[in-house]
N, C-alpha and C. Protein backbone atom coordinates (compact mmCIF):
# COMPACT_ATOMS: atom_id res chain seq x y z
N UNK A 1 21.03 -4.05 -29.41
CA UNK A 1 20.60 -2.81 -28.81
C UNK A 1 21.09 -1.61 -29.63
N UNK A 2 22.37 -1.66 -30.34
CA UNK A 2 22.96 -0.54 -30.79
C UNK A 2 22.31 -0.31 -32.19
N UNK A 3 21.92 -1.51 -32.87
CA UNK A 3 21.34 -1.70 -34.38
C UNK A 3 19.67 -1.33 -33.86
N UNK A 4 18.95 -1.07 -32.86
CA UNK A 4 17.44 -0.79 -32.88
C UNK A 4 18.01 0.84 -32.59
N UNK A 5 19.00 1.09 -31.91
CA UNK A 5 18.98 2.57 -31.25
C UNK A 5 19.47 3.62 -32.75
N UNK A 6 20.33 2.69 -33.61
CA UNK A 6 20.62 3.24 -34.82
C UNK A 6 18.90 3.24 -35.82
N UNK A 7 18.29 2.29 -35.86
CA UNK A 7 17.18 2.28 -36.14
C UNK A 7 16.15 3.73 -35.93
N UNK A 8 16.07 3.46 -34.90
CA UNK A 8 15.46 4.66 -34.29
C UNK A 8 15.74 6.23 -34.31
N UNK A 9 17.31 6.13 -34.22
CA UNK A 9 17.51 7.49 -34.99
C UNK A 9 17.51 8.00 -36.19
N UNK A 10 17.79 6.95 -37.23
CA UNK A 10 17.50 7.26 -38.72
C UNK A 10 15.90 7.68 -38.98
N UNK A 11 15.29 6.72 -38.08
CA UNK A 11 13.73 7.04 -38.17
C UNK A 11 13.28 8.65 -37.50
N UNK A 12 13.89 8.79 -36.68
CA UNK A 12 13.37 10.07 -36.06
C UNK A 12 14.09 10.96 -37.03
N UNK A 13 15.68 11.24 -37.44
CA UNK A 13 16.04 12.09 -38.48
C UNK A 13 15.08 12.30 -39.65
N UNK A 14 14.66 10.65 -40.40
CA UNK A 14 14.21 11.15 -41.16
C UNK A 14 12.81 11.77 -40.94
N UNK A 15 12.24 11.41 -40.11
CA UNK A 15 11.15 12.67 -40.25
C UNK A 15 10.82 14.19 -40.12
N UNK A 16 11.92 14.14 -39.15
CA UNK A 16 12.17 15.80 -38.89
C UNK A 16 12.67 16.30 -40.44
N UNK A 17 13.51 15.76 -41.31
CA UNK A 17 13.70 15.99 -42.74
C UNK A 17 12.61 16.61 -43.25
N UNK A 18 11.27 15.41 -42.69
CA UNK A 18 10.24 15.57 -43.88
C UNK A 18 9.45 17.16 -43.14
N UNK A 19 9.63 17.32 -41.45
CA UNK A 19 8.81 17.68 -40.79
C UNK A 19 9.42 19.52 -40.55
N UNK A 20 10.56 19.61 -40.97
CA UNK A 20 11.32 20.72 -40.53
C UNK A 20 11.65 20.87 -42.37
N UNK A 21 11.49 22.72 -42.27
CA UNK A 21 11.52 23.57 -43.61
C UNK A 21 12.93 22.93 -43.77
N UNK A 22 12.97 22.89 -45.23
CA UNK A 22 14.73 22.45 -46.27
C UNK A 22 15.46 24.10 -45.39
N UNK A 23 15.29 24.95 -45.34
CA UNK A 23 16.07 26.25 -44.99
C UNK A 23 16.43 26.21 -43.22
N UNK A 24 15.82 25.60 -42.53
CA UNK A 24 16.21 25.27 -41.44
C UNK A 24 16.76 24.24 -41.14
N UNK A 25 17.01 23.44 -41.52
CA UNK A 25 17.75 21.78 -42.05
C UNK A 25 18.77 22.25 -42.38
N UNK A 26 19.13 23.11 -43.53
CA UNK A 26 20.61 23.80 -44.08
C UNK A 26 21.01 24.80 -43.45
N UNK A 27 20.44 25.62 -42.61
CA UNK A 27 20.99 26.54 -41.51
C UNK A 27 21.93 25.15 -40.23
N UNK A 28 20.71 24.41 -39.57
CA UNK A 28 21.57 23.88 -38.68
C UNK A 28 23.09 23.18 -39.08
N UNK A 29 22.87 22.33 -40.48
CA UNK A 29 23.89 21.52 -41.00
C UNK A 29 24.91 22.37 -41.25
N UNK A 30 24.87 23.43 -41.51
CA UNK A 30 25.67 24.84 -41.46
C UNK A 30 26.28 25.29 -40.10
N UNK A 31 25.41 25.27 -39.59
CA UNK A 31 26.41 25.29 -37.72
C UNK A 31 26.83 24.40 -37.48
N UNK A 32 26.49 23.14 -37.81
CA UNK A 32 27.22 21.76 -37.38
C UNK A 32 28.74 21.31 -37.78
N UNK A 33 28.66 22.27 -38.82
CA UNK A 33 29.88 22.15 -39.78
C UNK A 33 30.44 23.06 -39.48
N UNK A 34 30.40 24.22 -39.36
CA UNK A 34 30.97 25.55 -38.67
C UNK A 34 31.71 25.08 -37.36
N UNK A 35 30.79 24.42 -36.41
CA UNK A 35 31.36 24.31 -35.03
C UNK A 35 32.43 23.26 -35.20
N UNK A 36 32.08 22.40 -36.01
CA UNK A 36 33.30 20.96 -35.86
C UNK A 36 34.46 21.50 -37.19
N UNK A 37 34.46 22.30 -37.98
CA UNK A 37 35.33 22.96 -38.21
C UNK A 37 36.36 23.90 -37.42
N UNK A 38 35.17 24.68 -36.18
CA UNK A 38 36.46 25.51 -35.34
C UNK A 38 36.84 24.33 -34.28
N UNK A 39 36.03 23.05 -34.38
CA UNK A 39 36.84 22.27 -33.12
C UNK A 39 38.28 21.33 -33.82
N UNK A 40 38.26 21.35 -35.34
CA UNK A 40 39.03 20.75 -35.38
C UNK A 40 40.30 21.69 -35.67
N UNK A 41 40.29 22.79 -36.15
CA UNK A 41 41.08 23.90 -35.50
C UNK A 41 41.36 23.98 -34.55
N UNK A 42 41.37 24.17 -33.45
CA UNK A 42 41.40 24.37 -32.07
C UNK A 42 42.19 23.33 -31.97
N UNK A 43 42.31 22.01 -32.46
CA UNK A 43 42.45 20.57 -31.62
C UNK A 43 44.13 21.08 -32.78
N UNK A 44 44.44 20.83 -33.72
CA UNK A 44 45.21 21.31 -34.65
C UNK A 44 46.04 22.26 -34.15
N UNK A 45 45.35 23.59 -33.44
CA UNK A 45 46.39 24.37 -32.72
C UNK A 45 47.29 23.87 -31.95
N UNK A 46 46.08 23.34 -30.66
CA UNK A 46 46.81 22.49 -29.48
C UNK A 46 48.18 21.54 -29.81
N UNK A 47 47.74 20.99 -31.10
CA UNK A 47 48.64 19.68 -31.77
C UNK A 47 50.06 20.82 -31.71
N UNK A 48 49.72 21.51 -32.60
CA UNK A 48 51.11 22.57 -32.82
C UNK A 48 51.85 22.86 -31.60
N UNK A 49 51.03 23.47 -30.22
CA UNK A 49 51.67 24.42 -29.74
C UNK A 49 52.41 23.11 -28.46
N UNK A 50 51.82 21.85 -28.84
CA UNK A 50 52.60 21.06 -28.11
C UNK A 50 53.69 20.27 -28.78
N UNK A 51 53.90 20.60 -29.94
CA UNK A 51 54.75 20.19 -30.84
C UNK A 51 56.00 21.32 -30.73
N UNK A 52 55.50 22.22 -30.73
CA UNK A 52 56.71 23.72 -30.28
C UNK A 52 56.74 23.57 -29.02
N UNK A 53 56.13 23.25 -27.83
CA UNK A 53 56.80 22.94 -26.49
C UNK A 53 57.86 21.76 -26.24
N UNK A 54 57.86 20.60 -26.85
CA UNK A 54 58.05 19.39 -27.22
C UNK A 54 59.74 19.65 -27.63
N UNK A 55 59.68 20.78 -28.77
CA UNK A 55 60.83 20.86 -29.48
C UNK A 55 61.66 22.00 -28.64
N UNK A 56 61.45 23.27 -27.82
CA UNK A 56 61.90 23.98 -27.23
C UNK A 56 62.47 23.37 -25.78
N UNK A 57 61.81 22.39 -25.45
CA UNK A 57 62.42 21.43 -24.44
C UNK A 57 63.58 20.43 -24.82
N UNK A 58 63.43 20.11 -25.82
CA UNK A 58 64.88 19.04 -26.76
C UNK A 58 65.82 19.63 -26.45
N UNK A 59 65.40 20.98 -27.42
CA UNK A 59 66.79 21.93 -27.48
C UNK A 59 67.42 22.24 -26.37
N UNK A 60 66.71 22.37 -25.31
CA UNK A 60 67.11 23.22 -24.18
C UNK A 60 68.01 21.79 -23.00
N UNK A 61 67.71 20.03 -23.76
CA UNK A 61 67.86 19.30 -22.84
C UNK A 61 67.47 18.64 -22.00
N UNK A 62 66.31 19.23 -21.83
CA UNK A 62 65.09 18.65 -21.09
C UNK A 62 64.62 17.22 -21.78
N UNK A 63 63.62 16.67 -21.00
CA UNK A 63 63.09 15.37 -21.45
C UNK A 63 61.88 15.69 -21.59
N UNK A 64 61.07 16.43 -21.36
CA UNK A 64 59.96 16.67 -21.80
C UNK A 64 58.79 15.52 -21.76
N UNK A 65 59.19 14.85 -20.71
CA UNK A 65 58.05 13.85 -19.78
C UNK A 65 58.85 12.32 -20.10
N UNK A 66 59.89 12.25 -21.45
CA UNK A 66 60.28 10.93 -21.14
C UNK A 66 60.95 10.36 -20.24
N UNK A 67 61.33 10.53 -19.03
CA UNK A 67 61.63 9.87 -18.02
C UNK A 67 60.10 9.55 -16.94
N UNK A 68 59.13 9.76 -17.78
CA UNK A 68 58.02 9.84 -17.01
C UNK A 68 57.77 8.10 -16.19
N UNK A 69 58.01 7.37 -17.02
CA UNK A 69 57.75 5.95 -16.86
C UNK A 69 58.44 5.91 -15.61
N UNK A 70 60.06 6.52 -15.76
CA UNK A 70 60.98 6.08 -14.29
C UNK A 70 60.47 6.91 -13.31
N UNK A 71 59.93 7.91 -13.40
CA UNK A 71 59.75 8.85 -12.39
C UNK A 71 58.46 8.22 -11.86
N UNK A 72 57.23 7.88 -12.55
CA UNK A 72 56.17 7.22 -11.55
C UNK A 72 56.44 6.11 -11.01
N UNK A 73 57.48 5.25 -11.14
CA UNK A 73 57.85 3.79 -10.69
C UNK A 73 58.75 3.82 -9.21
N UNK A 74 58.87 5.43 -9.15
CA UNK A 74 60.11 6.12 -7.95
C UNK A 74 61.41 6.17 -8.06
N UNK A 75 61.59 5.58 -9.45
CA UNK A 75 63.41 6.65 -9.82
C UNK A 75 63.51 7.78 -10.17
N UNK A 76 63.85 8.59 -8.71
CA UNK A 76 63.93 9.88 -9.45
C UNK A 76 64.77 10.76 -10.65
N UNK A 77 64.15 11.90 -11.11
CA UNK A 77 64.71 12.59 -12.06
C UNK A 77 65.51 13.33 -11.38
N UNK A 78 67.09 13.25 -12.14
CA UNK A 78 68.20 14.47 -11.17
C UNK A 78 67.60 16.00 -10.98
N UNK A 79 66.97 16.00 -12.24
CA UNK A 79 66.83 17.90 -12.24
C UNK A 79 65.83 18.01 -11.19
N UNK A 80 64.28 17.07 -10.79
CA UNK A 80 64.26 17.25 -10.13
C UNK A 80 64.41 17.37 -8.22
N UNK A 81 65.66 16.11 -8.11
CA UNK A 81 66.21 16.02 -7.30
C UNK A 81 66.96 17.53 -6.81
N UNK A 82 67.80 17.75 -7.92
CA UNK A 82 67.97 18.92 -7.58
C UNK A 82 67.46 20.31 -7.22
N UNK A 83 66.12 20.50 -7.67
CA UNK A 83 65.39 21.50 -6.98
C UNK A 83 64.44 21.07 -5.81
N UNK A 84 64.39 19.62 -5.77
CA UNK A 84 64.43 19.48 -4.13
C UNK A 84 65.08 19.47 -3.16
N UNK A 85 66.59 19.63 -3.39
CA UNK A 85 67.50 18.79 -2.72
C UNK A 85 67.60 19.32 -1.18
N UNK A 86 67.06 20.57 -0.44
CA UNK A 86 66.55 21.16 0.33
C UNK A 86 65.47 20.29 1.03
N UNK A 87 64.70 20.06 0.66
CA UNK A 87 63.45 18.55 0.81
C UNK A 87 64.23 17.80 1.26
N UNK A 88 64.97 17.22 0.64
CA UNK A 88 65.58 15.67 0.30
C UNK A 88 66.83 15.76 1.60
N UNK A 89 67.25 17.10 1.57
CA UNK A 89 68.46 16.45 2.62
C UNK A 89 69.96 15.97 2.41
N UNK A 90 69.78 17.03 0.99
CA UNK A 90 70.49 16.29 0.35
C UNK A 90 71.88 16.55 0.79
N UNK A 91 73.14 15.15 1.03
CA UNK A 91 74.29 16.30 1.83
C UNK A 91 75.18 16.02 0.21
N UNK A 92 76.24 16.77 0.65
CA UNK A 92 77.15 17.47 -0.27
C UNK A 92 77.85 16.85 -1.43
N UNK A 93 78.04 15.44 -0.82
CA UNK A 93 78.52 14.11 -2.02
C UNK A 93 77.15 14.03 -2.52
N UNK A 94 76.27 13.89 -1.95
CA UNK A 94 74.52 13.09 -3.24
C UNK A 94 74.89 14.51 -4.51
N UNK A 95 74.60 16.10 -3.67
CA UNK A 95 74.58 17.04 -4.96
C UNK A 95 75.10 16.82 -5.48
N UNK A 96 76.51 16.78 -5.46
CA UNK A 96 77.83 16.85 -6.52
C UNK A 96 77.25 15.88 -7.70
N UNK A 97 76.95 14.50 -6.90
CA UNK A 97 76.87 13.57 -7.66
C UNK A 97 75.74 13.09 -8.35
N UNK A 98 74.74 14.16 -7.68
CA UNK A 98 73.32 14.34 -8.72
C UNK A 98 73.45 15.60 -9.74
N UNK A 99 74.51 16.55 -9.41
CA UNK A 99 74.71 17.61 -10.56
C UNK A 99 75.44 17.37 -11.71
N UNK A 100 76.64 15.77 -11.28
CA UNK A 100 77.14 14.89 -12.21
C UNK A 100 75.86 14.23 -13.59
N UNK A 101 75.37 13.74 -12.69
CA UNK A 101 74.70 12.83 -13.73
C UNK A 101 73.95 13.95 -14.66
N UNK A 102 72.90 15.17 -13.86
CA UNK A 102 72.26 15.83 -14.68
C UNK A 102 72.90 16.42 -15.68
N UNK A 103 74.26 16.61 -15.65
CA UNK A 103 75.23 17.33 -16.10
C UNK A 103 75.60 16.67 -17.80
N UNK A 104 76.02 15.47 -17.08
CA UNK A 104 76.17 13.89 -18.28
C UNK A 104 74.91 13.82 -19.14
N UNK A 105 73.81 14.37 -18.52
CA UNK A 105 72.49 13.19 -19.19
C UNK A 105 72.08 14.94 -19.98
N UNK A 106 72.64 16.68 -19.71
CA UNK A 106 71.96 17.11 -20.47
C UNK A 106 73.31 17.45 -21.69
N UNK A 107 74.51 16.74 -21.97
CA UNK A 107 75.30 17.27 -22.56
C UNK A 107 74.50 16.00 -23.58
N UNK A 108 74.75 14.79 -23.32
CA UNK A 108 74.36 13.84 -24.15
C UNK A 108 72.67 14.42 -25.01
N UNK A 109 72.02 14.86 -24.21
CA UNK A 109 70.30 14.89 -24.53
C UNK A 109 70.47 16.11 -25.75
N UNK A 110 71.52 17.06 -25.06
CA UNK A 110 71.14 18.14 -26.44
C UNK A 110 71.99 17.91 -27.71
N UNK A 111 73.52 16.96 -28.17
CA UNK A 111 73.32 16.04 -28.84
C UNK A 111 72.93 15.18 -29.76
N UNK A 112 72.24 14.63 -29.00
CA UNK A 112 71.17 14.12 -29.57
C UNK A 112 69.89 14.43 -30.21
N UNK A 113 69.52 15.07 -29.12
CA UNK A 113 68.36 16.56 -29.66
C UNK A 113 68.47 17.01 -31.25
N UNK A 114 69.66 17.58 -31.34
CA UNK A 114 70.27 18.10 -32.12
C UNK A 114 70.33 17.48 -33.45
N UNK A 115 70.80 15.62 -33.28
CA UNK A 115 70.49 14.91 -34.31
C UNK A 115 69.08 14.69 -34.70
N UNK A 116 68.23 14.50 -33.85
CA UNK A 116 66.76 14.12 -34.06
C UNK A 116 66.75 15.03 -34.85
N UNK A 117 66.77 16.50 -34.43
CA UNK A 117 65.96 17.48 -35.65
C UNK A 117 66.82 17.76 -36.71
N UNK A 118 67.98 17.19 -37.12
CA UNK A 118 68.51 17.30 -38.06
C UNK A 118 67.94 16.40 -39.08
N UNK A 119 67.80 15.10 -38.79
CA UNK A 119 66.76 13.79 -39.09
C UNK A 119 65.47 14.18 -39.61
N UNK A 120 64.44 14.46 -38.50
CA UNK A 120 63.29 15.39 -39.74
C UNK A 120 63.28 15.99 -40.41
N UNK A 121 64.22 17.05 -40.81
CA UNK A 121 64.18 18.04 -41.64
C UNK A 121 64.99 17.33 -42.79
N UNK A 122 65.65 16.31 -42.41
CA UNK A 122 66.01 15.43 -43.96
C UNK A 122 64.91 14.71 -44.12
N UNK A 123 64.35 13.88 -43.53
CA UNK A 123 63.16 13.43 -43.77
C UNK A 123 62.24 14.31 -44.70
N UNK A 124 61.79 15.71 -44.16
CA UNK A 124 61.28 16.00 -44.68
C UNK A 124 61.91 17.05 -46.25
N UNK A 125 63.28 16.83 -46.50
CA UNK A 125 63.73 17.33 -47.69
C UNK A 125 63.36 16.12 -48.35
N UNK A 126 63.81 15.08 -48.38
CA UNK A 126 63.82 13.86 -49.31
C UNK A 126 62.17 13.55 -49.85
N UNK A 127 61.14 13.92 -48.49
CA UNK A 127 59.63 13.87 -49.18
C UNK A 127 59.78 14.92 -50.15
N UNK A 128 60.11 16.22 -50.43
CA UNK A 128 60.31 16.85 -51.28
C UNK A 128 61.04 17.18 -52.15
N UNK A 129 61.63 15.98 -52.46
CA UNK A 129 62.82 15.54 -53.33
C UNK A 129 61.63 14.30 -53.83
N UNK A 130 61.27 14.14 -53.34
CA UNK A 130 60.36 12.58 -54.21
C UNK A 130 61.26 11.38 -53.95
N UNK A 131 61.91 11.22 -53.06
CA UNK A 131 62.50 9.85 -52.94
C UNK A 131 61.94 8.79 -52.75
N UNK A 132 61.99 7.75 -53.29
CA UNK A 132 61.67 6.04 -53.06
C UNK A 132 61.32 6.01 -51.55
N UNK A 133 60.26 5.38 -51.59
CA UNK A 133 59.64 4.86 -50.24
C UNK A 133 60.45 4.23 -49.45
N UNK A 134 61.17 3.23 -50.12
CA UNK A 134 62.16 2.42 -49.29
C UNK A 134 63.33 3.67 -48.42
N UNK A 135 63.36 4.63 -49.37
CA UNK A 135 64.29 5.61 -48.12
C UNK A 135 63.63 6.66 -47.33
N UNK A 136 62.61 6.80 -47.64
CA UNK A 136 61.94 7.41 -46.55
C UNK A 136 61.57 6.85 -45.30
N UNK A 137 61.23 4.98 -45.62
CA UNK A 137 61.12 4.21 -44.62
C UNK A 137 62.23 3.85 -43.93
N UNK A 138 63.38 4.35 -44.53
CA UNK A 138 64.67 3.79 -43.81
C UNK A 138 65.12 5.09 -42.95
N UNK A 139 64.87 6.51 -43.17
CA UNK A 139 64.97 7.87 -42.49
C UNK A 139 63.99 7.80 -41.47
N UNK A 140 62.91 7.46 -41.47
CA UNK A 140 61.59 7.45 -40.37
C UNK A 140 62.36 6.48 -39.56
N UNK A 141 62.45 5.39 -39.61
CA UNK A 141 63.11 4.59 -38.48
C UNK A 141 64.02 4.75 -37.98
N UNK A 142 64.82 5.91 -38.46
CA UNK A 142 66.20 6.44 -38.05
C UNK A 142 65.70 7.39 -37.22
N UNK A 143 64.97 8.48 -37.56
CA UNK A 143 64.36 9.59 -36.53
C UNK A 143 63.89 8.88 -35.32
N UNK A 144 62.88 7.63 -35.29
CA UNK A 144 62.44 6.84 -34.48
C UNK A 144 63.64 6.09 -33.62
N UNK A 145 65.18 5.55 -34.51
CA UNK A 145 65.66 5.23 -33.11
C UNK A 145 66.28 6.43 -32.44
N UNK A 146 66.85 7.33 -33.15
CA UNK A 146 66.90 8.27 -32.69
C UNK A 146 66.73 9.30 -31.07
N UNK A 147 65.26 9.26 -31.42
CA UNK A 147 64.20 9.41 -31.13
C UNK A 147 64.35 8.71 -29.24
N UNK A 148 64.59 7.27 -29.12
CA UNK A 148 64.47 5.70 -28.61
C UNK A 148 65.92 6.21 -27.61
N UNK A 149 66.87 6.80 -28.51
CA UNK A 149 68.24 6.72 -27.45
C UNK A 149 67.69 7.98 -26.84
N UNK A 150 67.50 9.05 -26.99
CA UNK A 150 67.16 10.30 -26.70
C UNK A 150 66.50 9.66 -25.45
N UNK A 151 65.46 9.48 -25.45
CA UNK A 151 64.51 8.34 -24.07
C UNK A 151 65.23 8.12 -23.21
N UNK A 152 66.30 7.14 -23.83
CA UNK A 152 67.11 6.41 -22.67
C UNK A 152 67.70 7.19 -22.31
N UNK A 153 68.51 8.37 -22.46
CA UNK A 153 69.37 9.03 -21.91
C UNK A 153 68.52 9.77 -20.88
N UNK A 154 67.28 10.06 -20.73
CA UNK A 154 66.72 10.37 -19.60
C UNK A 154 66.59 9.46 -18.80
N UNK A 155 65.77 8.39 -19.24
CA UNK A 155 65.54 7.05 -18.41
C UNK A 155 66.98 6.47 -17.84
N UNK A 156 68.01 6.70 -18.09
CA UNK A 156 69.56 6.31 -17.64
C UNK A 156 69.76 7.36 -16.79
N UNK A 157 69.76 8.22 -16.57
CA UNK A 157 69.87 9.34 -15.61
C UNK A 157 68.96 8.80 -14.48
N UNK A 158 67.59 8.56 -14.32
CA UNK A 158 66.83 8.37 -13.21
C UNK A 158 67.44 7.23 -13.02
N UNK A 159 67.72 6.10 -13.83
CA UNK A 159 68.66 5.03 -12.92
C UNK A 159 69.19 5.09 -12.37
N UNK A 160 70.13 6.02 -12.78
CA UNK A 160 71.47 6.74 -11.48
C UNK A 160 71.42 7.50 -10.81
N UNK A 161 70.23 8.04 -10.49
CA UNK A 161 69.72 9.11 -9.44
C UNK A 161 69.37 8.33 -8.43
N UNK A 162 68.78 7.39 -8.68
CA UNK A 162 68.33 6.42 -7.58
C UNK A 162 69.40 5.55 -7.05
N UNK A 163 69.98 5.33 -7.30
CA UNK A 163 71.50 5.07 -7.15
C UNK A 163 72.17 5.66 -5.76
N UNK A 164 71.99 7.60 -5.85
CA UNK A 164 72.34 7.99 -5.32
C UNK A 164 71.68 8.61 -3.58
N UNK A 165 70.50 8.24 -3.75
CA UNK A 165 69.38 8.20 -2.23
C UNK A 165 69.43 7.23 -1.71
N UNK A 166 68.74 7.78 -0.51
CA UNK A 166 68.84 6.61 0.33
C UNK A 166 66.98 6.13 -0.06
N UNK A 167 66.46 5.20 0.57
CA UNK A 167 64.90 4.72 0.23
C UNK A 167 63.88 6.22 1.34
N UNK A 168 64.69 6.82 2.38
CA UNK A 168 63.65 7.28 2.48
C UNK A 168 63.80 8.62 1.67
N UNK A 169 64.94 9.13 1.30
CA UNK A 169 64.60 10.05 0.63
C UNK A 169 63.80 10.05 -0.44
N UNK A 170 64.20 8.79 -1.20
CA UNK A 170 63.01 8.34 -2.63
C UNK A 170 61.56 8.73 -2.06
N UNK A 171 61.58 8.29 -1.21
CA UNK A 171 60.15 8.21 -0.91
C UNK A 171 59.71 9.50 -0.66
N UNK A 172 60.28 10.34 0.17
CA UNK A 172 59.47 11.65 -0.23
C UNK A 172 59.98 12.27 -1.31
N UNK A 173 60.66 12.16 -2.41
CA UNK A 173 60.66 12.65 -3.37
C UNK A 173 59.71 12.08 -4.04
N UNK A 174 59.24 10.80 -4.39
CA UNK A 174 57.36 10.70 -4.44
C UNK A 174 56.16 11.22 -4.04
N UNK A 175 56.47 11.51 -2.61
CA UNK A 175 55.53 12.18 -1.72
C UNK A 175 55.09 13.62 -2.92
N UNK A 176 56.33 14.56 -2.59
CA UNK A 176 56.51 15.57 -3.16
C UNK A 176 56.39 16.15 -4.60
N UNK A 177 56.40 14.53 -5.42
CA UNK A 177 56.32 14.81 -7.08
C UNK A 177 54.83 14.70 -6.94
N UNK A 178 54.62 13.22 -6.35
CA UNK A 178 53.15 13.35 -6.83
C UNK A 178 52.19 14.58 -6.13
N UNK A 179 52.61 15.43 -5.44
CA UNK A 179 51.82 16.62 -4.81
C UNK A 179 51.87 17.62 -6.18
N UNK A 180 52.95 17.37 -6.81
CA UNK A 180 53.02 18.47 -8.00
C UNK A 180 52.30 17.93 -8.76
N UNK A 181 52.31 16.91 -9.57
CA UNK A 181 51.13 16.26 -10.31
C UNK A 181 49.79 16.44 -10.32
């Protein structure tokens, strides 16, 4: 089906070729290229400006969605335990001991943070140094585990958040995330 429908459009292109002026043929191919030029701009921006959100969240400690896996499975995230904790009910030992962990998980995250982007920017001196592949491949996997503990130190925090609720509070702290979602 896909080899007659390809058929068929080469056949209809080419006649409009034969059937439509060469100057209107190179006008459209001219917008076609124009438009998927500003779309791949556009897509390129986006890439960037989530690459600078991405990195302004490191710095700051944040996880920047990697605890996402624990958080849809219903281990909650401390930070946002803590701006529910009004919701949640939370009494005075859970805060303490959810302002503990967030406390632990953003001293470790920025850290780390800290190493990650120290890591690319050698990465990317050594591409401009011309170094041997073999050490560029050995710096990329370093940014990557890097990268891997950074994760866990969020994902280790929602372990121990959950730790600290009881099941029904979890549960409307689901209720309540997924309403934000």
């Amino acid at each position: 089906m896909k080899t007659l429908r390809s058929v068929a459009a080469t056949a209809i292109l080419g006649a409009l070729a034969l059937a439509v002026p060469a100057g209107v043929m190179d006008g459209a191919r001219a917008n076609a290229t124009a438009q998927q030029s500003h779309d791949q701009a556009s897509a390129m921006q986006h890439h960037h400006t989530c690459l600078e959100e991405e990195r302004a969240s490191i710095e700051r400690g944040e996880g920047f969605g990697m605890g996402m896996a624990a958080d849809h499975a219903g281990y909650p995230g401390p930070r946002h335990v803590l701006d529910m904790a009004a919701d949640l009910k939370l009494t005075a030992d859970q805060r303490a001991a959810m302002e503990k962990i967030f406390t632990a998980m953003k001293e470790k995250a920025l850290i780390r943070g800290k190493e990650l982007f120290e890591a690319q920017a050698r990465l990317e001196q050594m591409f401009r140094d011309g170094r041997p592949e073999a050490d560029l491949r050995e710096q990329s996997f370093r940014i990557d585990s890097i990268h891997a503990e950074l994760r866990w130190i969020h994902l280790a925090a929602h372990l121990a958040a959950q730790k600290i609720l009881t099941a029904s509070q979890i549960a409307r702290y689901t209720e309540l995330r997924h309403a934000q979602m």
